[in-house]
PDB file of N, CA and C in Angstrom:
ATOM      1  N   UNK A   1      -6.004  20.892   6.370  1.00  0.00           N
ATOM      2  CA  UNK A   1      -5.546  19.601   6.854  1.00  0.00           C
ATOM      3  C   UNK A   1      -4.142  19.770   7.415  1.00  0.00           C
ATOM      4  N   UNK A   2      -3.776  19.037   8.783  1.00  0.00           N
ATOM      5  CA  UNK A   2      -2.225  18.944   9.291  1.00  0.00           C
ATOM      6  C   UNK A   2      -2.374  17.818   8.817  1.00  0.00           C
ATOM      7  N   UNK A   3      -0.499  16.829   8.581  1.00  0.00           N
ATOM      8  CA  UNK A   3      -0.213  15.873   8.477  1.00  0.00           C
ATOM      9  C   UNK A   3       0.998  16.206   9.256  1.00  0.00           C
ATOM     10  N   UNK A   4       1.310  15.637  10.184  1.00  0.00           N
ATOM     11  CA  UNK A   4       2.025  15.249  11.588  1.00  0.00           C
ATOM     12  C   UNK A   4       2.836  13.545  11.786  1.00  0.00           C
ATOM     13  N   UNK A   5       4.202  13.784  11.449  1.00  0.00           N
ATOM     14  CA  UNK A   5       5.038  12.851  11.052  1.00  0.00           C
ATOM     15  C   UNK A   5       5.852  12.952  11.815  1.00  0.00           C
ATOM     16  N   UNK A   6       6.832  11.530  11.967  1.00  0.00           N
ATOM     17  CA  UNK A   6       7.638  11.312  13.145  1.00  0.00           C
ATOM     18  C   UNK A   6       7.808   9.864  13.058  1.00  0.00           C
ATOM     19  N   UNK A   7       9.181   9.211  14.169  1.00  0.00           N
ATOM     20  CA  UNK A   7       9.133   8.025  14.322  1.00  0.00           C
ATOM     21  C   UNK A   7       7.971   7.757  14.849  1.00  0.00           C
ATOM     22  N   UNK A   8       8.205   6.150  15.701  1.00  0.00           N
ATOM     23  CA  UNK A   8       6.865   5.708  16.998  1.00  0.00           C
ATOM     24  C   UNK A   8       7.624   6.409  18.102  1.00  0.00           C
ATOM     25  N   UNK A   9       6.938   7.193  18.689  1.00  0.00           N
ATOM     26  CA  UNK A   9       6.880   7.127  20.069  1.00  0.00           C
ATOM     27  C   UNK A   9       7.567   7.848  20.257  1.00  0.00           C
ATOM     28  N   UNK A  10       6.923   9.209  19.429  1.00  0.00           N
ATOM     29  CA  UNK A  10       7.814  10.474  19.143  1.00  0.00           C
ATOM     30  C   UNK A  10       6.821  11.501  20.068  1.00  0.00           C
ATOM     31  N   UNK A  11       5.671  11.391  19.735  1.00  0.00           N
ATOM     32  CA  UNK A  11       4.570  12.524  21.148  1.00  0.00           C
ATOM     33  C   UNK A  11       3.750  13.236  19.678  1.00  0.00           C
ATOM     34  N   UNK A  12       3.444  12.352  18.721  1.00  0.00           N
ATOM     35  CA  UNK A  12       2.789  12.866  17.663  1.00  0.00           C
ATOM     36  C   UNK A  12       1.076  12.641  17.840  1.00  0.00           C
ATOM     37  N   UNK A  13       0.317  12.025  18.540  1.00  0.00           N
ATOM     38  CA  UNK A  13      -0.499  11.946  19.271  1.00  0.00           C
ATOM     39  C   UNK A  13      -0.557  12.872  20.338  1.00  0.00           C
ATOM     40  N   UNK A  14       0.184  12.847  20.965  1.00  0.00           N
ATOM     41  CA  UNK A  14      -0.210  14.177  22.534  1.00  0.00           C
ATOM     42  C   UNK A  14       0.177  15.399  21.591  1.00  0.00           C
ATOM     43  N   UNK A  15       0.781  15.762  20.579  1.00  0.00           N
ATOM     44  CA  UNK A  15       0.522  17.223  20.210  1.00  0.00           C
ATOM     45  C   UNK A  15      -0.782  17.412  19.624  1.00  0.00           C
ATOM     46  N   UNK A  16      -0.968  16.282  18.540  1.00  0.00           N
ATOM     47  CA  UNK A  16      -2.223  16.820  18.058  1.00  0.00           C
ATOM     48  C   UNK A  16      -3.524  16.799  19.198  1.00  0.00           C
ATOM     49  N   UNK A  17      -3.289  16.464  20.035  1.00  0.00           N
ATOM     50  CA  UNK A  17      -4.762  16.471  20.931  1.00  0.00           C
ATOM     51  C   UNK A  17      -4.666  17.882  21.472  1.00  0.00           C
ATOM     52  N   UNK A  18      -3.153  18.329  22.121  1.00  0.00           N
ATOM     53  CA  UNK A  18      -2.756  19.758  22.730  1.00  0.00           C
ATOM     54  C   UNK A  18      -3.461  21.092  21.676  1.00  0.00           C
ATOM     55  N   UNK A  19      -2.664  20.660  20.532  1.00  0.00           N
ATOM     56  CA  UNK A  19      -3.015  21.447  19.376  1.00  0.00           C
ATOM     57  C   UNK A  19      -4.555  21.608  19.476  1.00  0.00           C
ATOM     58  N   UNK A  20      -5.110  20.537  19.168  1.00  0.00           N
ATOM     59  CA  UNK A  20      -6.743  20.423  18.469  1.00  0.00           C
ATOM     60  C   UNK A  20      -7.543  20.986  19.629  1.00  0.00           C
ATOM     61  N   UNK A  21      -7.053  20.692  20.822  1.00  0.00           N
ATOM     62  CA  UNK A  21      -8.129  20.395  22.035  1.00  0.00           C
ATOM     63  C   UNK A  21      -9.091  19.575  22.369  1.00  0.00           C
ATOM     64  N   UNK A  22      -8.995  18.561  21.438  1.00  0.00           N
ATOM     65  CA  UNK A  22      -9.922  17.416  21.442  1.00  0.00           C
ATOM     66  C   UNK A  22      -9.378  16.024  22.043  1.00  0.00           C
ATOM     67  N   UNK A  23     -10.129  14.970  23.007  1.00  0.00           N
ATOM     68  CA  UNK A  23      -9.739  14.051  23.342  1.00  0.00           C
ATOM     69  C   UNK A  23      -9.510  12.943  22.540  1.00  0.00           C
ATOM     70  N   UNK A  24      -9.246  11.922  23.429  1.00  0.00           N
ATOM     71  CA  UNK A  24      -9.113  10.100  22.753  1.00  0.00           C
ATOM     72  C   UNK A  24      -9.831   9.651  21.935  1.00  0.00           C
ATOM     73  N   UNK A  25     -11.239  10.219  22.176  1.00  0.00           N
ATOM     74  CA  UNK A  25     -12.069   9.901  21.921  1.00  0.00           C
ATOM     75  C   UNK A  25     -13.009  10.638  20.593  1.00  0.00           C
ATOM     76  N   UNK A  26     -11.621  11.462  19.875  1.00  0.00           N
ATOM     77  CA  UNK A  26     -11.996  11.693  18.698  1.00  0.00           C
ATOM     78  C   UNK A  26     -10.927  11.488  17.579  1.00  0.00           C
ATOM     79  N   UNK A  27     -10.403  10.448  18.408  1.00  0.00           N
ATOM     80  CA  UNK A  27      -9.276   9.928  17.388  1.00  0.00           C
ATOM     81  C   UNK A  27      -9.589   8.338  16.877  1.00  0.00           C
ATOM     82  N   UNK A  28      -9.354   8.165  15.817  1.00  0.00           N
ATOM     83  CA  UNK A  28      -9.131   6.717  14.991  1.00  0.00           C
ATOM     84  C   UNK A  28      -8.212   6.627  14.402  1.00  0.00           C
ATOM     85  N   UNK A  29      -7.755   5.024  13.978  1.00  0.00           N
ATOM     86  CA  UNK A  29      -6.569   4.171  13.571  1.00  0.00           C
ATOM     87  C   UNK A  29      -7.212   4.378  12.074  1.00  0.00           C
ATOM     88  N   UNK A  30      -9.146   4.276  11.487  1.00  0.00           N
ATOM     89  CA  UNK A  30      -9.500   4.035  10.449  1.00  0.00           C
ATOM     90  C   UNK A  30      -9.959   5.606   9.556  1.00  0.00           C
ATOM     91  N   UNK A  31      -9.145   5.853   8.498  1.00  0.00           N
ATOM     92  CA  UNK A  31      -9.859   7.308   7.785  1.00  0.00           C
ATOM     93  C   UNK A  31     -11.006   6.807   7.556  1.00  0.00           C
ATOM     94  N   UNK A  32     -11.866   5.767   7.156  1.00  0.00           N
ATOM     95  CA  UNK A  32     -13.147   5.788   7.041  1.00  0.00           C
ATOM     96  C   UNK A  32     -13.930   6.001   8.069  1.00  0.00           C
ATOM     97  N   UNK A  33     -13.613   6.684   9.356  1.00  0.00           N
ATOM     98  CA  UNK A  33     -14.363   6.486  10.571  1.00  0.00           C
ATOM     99  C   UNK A  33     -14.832   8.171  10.032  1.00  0.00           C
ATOM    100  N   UNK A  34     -14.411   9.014   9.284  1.00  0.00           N
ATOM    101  CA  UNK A  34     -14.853  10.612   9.856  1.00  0.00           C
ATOM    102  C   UNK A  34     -14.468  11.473  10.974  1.00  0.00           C
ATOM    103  N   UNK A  35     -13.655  10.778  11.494  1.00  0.00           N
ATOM    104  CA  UNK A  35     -13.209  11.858  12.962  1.00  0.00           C
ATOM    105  C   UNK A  35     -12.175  12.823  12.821  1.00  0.00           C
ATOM    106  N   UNK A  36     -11.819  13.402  13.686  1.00  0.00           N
ATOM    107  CA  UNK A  36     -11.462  14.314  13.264  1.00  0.00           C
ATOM    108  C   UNK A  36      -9.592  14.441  13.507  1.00  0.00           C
ATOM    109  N   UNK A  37      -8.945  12.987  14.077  1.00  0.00           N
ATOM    110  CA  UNK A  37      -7.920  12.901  14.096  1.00  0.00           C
ATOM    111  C   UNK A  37      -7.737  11.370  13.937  1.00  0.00           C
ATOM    112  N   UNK A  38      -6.821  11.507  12.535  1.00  0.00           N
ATOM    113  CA  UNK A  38      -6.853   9.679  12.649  1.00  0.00           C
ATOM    114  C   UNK A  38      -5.055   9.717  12.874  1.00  0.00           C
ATOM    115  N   UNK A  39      -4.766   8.716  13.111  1.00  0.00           N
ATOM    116  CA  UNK A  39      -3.252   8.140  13.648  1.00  0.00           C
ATOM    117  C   UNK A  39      -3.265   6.939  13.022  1.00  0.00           C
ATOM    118  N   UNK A  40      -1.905   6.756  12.867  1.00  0.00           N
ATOM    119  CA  UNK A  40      -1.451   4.949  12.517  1.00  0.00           C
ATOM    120  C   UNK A  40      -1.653   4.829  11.285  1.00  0.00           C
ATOM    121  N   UNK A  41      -1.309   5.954  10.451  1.00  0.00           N
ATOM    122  CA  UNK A  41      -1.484   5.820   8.936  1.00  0.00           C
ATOM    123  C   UNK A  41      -0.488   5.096   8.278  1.00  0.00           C
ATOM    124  N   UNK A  42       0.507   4.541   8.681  1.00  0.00           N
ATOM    125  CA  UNK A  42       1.625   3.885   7.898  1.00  0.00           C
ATOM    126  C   UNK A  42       1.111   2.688   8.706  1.00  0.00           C
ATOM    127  N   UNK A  43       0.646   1.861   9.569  1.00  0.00           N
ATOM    128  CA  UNK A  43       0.186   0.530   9.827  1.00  0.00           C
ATOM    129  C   UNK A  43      -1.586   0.606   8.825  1.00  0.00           C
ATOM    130  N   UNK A  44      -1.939   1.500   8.300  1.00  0.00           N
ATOM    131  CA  UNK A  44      -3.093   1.168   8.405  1.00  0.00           C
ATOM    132  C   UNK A  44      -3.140   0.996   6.841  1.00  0.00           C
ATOM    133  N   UNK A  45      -1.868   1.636   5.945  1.00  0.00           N
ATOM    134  CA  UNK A  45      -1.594   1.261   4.716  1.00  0.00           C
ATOM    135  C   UNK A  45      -0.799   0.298   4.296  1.00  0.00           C
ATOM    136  N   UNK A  46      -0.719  -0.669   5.329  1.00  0.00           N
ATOM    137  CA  UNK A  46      -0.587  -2.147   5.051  1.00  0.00           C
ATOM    138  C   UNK A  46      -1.942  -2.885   4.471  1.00  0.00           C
ATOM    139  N   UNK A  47      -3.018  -2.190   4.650  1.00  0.00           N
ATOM    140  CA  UNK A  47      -3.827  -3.069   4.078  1.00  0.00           C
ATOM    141  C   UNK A  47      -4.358  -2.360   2.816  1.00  0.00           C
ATOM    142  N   UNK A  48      -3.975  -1.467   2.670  1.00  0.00           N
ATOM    143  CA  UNK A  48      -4.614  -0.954   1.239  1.00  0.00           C
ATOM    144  C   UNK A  48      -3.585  -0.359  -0.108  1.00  0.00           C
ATOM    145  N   UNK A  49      -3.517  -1.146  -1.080  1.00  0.00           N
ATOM    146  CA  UNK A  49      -3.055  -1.293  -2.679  1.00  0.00           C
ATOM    147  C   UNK A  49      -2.912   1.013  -2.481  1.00  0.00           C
ATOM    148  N   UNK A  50      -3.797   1.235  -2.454  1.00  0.00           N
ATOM    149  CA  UNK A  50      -3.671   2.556  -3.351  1.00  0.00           C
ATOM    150  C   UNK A  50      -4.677   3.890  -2.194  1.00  0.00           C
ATOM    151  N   UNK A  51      -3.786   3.336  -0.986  1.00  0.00           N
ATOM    152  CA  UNK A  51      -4.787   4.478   0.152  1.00  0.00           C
ATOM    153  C   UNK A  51      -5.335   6.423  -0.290  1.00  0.00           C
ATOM    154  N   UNK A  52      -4.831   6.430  -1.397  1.00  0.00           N
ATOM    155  CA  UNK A  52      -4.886   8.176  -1.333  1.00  0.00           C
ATOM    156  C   UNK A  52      -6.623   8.158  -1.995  1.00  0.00           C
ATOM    157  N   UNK A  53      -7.209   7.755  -2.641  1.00  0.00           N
ATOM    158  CA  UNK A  53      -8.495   8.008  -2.467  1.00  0.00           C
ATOM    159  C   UNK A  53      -9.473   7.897  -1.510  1.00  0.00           C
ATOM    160  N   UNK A  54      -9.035   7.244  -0.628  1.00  0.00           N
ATOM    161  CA  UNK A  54      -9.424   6.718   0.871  1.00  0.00           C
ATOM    162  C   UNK A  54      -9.373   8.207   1.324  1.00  0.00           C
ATOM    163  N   UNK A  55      -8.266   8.736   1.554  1.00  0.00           N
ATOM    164  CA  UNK A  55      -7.642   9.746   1.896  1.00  0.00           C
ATOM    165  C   UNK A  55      -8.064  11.288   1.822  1.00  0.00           C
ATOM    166  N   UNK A  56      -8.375  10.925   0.126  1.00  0.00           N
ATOM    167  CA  UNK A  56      -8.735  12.777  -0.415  1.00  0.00           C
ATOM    168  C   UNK A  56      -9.890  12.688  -0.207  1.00  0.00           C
ATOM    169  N   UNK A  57     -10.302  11.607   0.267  1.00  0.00           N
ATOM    170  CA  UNK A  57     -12.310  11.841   0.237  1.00  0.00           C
ATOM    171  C   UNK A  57     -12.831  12.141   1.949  1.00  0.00           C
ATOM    172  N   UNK A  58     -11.729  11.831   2.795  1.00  0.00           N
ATOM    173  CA  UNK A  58     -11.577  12.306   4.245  1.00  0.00           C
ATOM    174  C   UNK A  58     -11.435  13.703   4.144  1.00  0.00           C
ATOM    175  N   UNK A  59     -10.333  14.141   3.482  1.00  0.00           N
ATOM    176  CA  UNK A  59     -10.049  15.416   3.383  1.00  0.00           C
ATOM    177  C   UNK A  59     -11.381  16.374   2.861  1.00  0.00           C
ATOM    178  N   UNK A  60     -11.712  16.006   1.901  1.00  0.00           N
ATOM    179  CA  UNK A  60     -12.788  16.784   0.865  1.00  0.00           C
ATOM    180  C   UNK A  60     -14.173  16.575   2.377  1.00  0.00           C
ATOM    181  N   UNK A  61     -14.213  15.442   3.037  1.00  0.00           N
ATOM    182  CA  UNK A  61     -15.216  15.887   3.766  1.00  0.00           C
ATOM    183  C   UNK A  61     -15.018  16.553   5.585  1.00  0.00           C
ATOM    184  N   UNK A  62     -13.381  16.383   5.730  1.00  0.00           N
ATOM    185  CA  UNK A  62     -13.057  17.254   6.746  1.00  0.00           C
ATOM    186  C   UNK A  62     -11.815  17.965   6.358  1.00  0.00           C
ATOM    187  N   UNK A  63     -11.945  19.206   5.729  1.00  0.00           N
ATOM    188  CA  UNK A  63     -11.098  19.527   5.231  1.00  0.00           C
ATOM    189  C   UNK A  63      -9.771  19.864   6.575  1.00  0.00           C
ATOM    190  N   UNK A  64     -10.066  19.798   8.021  1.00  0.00           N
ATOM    191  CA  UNK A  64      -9.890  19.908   9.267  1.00  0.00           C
ATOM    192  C   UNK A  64      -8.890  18.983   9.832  1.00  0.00           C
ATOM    193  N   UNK A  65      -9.001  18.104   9.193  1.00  0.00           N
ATOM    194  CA  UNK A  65      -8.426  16.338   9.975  1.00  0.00           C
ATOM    195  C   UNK A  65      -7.054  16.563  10.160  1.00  0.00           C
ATOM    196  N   UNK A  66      -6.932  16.017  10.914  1.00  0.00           N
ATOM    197  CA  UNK A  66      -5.174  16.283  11.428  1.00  0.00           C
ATOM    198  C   UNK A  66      -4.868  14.217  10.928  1.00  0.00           C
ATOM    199  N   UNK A  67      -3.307  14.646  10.432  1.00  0.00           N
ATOM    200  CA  UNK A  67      -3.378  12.879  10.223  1.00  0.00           C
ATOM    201  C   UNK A  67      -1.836  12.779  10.549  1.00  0.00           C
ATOM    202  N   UNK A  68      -1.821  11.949  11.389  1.00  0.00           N
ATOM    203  CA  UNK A  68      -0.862  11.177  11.727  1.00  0.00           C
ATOM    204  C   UNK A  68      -0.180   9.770  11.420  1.00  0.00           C
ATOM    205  N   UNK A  69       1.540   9.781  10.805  1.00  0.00           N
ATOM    206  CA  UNK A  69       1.878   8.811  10.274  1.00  0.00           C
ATOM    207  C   UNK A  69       3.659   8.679  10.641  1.00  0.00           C
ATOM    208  N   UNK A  70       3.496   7.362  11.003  1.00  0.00           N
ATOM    209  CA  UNK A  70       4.866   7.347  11.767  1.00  0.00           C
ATOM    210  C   UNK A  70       5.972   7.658  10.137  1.00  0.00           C
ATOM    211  N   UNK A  71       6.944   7.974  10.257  1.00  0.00           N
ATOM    212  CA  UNK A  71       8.114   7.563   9.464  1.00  0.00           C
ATOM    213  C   UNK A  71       8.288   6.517   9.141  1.00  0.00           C
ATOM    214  N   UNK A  72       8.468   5.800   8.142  1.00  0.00           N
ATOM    215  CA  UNK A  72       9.179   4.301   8.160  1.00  0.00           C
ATOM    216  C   UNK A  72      10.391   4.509   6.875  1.00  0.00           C
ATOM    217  N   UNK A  73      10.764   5.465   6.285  1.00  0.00           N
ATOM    218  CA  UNK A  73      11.868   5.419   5.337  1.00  0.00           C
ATOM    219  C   UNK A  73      12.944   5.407   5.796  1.00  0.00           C
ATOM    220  N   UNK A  74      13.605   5.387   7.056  1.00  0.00           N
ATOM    221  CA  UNK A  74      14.424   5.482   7.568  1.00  0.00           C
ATOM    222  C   UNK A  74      15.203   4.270   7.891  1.00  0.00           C
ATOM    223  N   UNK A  75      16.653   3.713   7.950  1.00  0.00           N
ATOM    224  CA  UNK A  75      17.042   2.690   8.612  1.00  0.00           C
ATOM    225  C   UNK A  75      17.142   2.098   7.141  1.00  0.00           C
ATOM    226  N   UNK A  76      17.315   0.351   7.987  1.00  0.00           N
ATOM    227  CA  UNK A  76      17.504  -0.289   6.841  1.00  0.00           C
ATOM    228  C   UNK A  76      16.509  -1.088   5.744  1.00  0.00           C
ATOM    229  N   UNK A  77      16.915  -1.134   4.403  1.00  0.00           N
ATOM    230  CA  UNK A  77      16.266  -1.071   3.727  1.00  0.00           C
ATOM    231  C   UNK A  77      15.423  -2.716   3.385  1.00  0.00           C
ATOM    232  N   UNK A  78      14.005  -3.410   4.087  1.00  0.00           N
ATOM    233  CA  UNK A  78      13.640  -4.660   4.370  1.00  0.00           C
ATOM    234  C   UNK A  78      14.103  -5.362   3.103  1.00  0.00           C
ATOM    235  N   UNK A  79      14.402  -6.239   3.507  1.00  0.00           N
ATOM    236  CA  UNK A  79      14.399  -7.532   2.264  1.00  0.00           C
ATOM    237  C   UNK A  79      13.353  -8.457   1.782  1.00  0.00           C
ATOM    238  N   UNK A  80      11.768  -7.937   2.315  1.00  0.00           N
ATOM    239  CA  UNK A  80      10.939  -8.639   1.793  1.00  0.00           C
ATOM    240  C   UNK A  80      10.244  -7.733   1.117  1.00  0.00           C
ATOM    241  N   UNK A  81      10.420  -7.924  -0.376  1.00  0.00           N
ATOM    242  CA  UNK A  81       9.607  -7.035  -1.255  1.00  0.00           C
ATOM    243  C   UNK A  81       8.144  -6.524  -0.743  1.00  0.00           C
ATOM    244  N   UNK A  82       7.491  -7.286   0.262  1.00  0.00           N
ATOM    245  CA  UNK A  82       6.424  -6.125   0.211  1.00  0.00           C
ATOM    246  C   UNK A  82       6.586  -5.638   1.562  1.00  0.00           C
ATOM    247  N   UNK A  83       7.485  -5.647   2.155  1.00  0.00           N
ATOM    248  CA  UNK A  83       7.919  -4.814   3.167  1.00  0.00           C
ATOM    249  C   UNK A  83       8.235  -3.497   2.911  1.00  0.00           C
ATOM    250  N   UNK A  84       9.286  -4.119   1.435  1.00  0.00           N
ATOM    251  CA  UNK A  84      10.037  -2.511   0.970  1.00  0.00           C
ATOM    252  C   UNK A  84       8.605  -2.051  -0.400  1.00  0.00           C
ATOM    253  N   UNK A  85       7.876  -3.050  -0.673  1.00  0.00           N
ATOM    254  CA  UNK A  85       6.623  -1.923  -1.324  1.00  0.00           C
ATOM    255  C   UNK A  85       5.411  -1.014  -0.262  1.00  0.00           C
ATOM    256  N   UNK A  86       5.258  -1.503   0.897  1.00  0.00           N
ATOM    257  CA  UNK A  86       4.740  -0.930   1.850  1.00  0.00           C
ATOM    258  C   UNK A  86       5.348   0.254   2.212  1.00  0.00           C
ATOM    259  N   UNK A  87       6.442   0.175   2.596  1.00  0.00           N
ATOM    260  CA  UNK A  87       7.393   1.565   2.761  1.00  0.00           C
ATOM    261  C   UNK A  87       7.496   2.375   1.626  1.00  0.00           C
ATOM    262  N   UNK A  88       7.621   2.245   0.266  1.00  0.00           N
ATOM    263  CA  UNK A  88       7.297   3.063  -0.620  1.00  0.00           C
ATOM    264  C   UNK A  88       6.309   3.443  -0.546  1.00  0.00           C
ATOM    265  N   UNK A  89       5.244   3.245  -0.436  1.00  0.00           N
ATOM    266  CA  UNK A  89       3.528   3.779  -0.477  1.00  0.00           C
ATOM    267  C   UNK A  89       3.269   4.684   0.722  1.00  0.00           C
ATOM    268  N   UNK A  90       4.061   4.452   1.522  1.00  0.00           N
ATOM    269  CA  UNK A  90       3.689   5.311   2.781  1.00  0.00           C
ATOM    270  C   UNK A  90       4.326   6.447   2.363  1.00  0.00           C
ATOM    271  N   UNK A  91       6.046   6.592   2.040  1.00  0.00           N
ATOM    272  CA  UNK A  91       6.606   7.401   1.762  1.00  0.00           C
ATOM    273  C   UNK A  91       5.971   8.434   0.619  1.00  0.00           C
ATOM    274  N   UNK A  92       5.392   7.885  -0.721  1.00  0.00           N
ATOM    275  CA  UNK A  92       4.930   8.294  -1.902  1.00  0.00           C
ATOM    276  C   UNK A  92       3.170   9.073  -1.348  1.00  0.00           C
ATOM    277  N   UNK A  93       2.699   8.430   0.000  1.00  0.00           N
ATOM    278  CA  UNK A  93       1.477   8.809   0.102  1.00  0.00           C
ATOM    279  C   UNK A  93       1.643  10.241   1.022  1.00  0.00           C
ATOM    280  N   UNK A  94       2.973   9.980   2.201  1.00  0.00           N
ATOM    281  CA  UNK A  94       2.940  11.197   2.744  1.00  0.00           C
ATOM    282  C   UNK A  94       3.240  12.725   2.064  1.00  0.00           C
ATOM    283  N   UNK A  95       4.004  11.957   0.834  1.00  0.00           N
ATOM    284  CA  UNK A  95       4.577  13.542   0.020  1.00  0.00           C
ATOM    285  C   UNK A  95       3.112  13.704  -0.772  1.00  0.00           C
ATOM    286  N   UNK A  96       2.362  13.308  -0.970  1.00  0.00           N
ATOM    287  CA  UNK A  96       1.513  13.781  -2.165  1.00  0.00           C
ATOM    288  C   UNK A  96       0.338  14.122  -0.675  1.00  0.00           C
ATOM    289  N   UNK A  97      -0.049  13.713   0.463  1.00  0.00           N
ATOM    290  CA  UNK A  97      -0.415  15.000   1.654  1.00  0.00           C
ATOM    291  C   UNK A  97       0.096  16.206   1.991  1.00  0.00           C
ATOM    292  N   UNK A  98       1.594  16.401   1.963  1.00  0.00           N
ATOM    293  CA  UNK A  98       2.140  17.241   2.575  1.00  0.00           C
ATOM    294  C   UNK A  98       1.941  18.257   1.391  1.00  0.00           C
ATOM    295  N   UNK A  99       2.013  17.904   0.380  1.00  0.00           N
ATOM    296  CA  UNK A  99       1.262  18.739  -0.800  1.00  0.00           C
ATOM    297  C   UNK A  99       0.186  19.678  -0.599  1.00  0.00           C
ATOM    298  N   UNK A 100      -0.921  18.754  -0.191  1.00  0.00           N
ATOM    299  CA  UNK A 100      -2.582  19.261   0.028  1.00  0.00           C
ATOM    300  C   UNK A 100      -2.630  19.777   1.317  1.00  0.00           C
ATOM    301  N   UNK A 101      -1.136  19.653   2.016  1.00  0.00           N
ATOM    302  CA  UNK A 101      -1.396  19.912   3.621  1.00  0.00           C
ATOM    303  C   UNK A 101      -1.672  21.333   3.672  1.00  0.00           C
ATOM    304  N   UNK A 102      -1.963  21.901   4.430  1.00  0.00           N
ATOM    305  CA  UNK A 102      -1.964  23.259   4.998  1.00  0.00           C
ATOM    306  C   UNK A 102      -0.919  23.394   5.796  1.00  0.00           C
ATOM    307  N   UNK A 103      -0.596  22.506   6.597  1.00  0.00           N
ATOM    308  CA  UNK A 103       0.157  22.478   7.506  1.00  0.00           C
ATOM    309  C   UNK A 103       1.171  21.019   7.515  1.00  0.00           C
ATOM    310  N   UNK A 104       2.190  21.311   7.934  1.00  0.00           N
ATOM    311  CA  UNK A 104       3.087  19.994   8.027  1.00  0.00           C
ATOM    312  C   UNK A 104       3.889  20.166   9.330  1.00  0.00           C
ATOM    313  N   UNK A 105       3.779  19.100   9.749  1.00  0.00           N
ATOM    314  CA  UNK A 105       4.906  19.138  11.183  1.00  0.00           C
ATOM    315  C   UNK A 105       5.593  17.688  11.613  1.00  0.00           C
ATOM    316  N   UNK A 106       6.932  17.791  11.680  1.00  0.00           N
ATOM    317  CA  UNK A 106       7.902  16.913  12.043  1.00  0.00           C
ATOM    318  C   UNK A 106       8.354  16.736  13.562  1.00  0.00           C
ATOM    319  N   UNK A 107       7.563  15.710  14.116  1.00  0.00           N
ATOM    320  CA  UNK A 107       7.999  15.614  15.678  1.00  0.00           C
ATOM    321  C   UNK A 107       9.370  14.386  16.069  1.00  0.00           C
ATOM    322  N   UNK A 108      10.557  14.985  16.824  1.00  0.00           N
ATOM    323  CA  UNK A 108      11.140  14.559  17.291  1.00  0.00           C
ATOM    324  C   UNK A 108      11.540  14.456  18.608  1.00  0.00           C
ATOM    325  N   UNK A 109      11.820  13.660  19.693  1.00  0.00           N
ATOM    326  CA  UNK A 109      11.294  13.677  21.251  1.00  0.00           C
ATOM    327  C   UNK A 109      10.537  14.715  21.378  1.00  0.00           C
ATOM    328  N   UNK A 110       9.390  14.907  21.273  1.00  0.00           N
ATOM    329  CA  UNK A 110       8.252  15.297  21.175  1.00  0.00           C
ATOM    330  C   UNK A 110       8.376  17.053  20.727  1.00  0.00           C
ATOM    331  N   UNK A 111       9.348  17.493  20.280  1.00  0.00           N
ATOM    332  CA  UNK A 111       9.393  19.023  19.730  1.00  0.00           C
ATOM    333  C   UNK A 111       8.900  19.090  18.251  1.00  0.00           C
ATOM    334  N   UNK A 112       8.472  19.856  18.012  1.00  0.00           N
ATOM    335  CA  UNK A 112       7.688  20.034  17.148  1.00  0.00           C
ATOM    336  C   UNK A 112       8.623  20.685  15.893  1.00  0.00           C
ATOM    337  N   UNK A 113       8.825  20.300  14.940  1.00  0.00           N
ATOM    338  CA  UNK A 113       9.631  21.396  13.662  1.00  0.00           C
ATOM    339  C   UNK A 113       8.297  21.596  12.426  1.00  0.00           C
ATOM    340  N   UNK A 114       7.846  22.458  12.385  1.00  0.00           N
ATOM    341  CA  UNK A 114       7.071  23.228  11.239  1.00  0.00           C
ATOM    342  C   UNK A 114       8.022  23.286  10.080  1.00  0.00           C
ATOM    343  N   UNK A 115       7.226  22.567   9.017  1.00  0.00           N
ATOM    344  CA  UNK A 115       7.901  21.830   7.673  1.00  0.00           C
ATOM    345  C   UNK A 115       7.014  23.052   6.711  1.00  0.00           C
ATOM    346  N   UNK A 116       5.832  23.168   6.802  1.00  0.00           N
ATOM    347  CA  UNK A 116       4.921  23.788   5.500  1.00  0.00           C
ATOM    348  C   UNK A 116       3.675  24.491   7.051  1.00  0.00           C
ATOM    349  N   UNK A 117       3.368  25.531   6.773  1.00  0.00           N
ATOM    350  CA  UNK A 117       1.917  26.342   7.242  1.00  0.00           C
ATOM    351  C   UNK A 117       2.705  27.005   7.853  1.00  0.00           C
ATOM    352  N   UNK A 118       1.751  27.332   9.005  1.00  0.00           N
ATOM    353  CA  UNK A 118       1.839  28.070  10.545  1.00  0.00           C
ATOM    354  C   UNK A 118       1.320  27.312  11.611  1.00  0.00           C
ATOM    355  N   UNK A 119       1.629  27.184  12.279  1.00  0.00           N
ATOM    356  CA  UNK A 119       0.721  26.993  14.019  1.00  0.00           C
ATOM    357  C   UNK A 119       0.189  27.654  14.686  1.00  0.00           C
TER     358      UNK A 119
END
């Protein structure tokens, strides 16, 4: 598994497609879809209490998946408690991936910094 992190609108999408070689059209916003690149993992754990079983059961059935998740710990810290519990869960969910990752990569204007694996 890669997990591929960054602000928005950092080029964390156009690497993993470069990387993978796979199009648009094998990417999803939802880990329950099975594909083989999902994105928008910190909007998409706004809706779920406890996303990492969601998660390890993607993994366990593509052990392959590249996952993409913007940053949000950064800046200032929200004043609506479940703003700032949303941002904990993302933060707490990306370290316990980057764990299981094989690979980790940090994109900034779209350069790539290798955190954990190889490329």
């Amino acid at each position: 598994m890669m997990l591929i992190v960054g602000g928005a609108g950092q080029g964390k999408l156009s690497f993993a497609l470069r990387r993978s070689g796979l199009d648009a059209s094998q990417v999803t916003e939802d880990p329950r879809a099975g594909k083989p690149i999902v994105t928008g993992l910190a909007d998409w754990m706004r809706g779920e209490a406890d996303p990492l079983p969601v998660l390890e059961a993607l993994i366990l059935e593509r052990p392959d998946v590249i996952l993409l998740c913007d940053e949000v710990g950064c800046g200032v810290v929200p004043m609506d408690p479940e703003d700032r519990a949303w941002r904990e869960r993302v933060g707490r969910t990306c370290c316990a991936l980057a764990e299981r990752a094989d690979t980790v990569v940090r994109l900034c204007c779209g350069i790539p910094t290798l955190l954990k694996g190889a490329l």
